[in-house]
C-alpha atoms as a PDB file:
ATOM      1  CA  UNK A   1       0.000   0.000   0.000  1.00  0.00           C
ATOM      2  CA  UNK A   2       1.128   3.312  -0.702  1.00  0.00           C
ATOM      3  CA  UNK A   3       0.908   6.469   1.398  1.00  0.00           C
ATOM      4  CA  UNK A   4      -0.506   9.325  -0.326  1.00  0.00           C
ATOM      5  CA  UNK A   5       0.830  12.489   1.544  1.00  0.00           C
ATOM      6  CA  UNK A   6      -1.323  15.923   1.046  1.00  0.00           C
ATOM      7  CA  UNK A   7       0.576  19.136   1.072  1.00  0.00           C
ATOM      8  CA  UNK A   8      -1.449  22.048   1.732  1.00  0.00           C
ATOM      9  CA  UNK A   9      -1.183  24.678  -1.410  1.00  0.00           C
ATOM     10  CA  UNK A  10       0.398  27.729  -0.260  1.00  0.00           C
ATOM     11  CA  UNK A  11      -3.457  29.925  -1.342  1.00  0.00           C
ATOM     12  CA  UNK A  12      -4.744  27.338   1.108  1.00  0.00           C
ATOM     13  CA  UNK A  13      -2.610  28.623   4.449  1.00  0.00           C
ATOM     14  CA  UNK A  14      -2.842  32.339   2.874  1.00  0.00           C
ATOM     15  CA  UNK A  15      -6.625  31.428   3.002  1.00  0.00           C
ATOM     16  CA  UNK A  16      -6.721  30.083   6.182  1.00  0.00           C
ATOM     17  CA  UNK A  17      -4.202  32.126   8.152  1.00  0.00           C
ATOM     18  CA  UNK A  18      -6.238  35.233   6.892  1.00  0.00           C
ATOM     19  CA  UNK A  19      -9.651  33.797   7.975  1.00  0.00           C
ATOM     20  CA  UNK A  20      -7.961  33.302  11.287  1.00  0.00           C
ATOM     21  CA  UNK A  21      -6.339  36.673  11.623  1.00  0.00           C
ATOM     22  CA  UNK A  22     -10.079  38.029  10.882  1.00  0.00           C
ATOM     23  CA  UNK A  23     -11.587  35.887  13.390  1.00  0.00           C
ATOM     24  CA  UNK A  24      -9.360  36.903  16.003  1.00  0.00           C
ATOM     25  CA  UNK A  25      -9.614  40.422  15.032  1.00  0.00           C
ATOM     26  CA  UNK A  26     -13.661  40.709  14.953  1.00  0.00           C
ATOM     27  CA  UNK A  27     -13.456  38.440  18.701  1.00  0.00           C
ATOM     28  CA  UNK A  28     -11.003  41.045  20.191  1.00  0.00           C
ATOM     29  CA  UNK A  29     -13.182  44.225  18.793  1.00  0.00           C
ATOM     30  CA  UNK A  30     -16.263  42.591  20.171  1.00  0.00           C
ATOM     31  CA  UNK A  31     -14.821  42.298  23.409  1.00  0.00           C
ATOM     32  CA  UNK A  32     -12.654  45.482  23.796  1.00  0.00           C
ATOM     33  CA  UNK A  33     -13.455  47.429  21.013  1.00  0.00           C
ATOM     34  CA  UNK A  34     -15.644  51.220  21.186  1.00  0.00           C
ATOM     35  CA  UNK A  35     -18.712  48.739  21.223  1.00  0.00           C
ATOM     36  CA  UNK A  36     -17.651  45.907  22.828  1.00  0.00           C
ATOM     37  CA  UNK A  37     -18.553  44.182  25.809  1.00  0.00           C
ATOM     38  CA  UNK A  38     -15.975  45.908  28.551  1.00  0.00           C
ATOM     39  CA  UNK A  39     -17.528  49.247  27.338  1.00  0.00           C
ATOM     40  CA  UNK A  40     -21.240  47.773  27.669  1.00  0.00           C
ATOM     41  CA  UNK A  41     -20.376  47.444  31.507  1.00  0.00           C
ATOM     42  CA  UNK A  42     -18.463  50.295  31.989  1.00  0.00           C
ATOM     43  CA  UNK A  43     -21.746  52.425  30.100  1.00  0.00           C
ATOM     44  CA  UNK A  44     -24.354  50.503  32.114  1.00  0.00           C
ATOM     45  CA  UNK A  45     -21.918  51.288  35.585  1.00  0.00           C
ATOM     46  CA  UNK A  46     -21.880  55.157  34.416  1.00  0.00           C
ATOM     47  CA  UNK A  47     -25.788  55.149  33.974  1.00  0.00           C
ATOM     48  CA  UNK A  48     -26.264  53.425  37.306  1.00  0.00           C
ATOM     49  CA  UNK A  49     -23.876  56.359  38.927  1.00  0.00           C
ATOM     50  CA  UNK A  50     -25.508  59.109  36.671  1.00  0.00           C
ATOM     51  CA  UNK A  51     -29.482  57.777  38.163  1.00  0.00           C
ATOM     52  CA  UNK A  52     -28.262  57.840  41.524  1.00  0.00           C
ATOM     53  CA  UNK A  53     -27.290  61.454  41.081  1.00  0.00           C
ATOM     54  CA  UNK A  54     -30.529  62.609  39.597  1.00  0.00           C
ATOM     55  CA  UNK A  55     -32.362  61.048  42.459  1.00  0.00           C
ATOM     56  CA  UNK A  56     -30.270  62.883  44.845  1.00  0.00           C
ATOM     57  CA  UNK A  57     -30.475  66.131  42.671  1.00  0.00           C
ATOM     58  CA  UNK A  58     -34.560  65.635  42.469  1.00  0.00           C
ATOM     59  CA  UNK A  59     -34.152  65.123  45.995  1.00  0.00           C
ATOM     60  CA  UNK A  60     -32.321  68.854  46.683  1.00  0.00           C
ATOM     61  CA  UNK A  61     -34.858  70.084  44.259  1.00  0.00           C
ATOM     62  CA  UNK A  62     -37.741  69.413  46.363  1.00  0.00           C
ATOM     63  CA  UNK A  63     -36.354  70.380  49.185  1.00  0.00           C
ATOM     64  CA  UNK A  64     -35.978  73.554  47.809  1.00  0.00           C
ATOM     65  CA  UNK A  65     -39.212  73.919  46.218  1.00  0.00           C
ATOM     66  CA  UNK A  66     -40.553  73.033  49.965  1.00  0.00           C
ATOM     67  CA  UNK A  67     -38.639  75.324  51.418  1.00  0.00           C
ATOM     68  CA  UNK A  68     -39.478  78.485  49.315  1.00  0.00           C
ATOM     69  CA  UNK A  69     -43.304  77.799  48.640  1.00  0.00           C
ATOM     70  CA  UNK A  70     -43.019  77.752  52.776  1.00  0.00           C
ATOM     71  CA  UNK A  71     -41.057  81.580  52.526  1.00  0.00           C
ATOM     72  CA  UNK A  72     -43.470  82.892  49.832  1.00  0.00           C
ATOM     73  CA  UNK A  73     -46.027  85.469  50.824  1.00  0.00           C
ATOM     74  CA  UNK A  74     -48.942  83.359  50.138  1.00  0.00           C
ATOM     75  CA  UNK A  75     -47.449  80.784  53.016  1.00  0.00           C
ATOM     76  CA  UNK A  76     -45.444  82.170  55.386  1.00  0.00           C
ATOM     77  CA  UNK A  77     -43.888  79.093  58.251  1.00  0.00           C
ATOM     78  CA  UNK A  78     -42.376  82.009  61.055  1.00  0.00           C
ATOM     79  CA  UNK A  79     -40.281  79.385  62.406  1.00  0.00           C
ATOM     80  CA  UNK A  80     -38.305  78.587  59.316  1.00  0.00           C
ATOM     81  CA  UNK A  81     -38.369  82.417  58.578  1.00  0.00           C
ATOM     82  CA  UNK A  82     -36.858  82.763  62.368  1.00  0.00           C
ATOM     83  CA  UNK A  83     -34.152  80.040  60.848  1.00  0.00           C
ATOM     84  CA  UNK A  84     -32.842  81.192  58.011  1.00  0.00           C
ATOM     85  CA  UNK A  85     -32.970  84.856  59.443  1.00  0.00           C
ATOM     86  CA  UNK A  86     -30.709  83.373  62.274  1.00  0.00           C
ATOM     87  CA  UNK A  87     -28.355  81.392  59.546  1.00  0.00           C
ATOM     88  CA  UNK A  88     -27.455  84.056  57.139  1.00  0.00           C
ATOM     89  CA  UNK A  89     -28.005  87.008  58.605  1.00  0.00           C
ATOM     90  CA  UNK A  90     -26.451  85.678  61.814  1.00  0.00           C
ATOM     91  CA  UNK A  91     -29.300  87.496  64.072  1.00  0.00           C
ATOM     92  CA  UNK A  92     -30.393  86.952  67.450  1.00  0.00           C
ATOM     93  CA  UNK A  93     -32.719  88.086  69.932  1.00  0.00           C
ATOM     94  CA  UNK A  94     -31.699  90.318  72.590  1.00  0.00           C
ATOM     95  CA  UNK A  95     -32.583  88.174  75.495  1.00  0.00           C
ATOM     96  CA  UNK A  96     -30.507  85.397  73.867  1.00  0.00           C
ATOM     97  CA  UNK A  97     -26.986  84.462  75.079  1.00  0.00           C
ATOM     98  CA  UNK A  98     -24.055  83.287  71.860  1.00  0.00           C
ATOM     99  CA  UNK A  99     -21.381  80.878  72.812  1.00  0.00           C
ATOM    100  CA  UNK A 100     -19.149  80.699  70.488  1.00  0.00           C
END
């Protein structure tokens, strides 16, 4: 019996080595490329932080809107007038003592 040997034709590796060389480069710009999976996380992390500070913004905001609707003329809360007056103005009664 004879052997018959099969020598790959040199198209053939040019063929497959470039198939393989795109392969590996789609696979590595799928994974770390501009829309890749490593960016997918990092994007989803980023919204997650970027929520959390427009709840906590939204939060300030209605504090605010709170606080002046309780300052306005129509509404007027004395004791939170008697607090900010004491805050930035730095005011105080006359029978009051400051320790400082």
């Amino acid at each position: 019996m004879s052997k018959k040997t099969k020598k790959l034709s040199v198209s053939a590796v040019v063929f497959f080595t470039l198939m393989f060389s795109l392969a590996s480069y789609f696979t590595f710009a799928a994974v770390q490329g501009n829309f890749g999976l490593f960016r997918r996380v990092q994007i989803q992390a980023q919204e997650q932080e970027l929520s959390n500070q427009l709840a906590q913004l939204q939060n300030q905001i209605s504090a605010m809107e709170n606080k002046t609707r309780r300052l306005s003329d129509d509404y007027l809360d004395l004791d939170l007038l008697d607090e900010q007056a004491r805050k930035v103005l730095g005011l105080a009664r006359g029978d009051e003592i400051v320790v400082r």
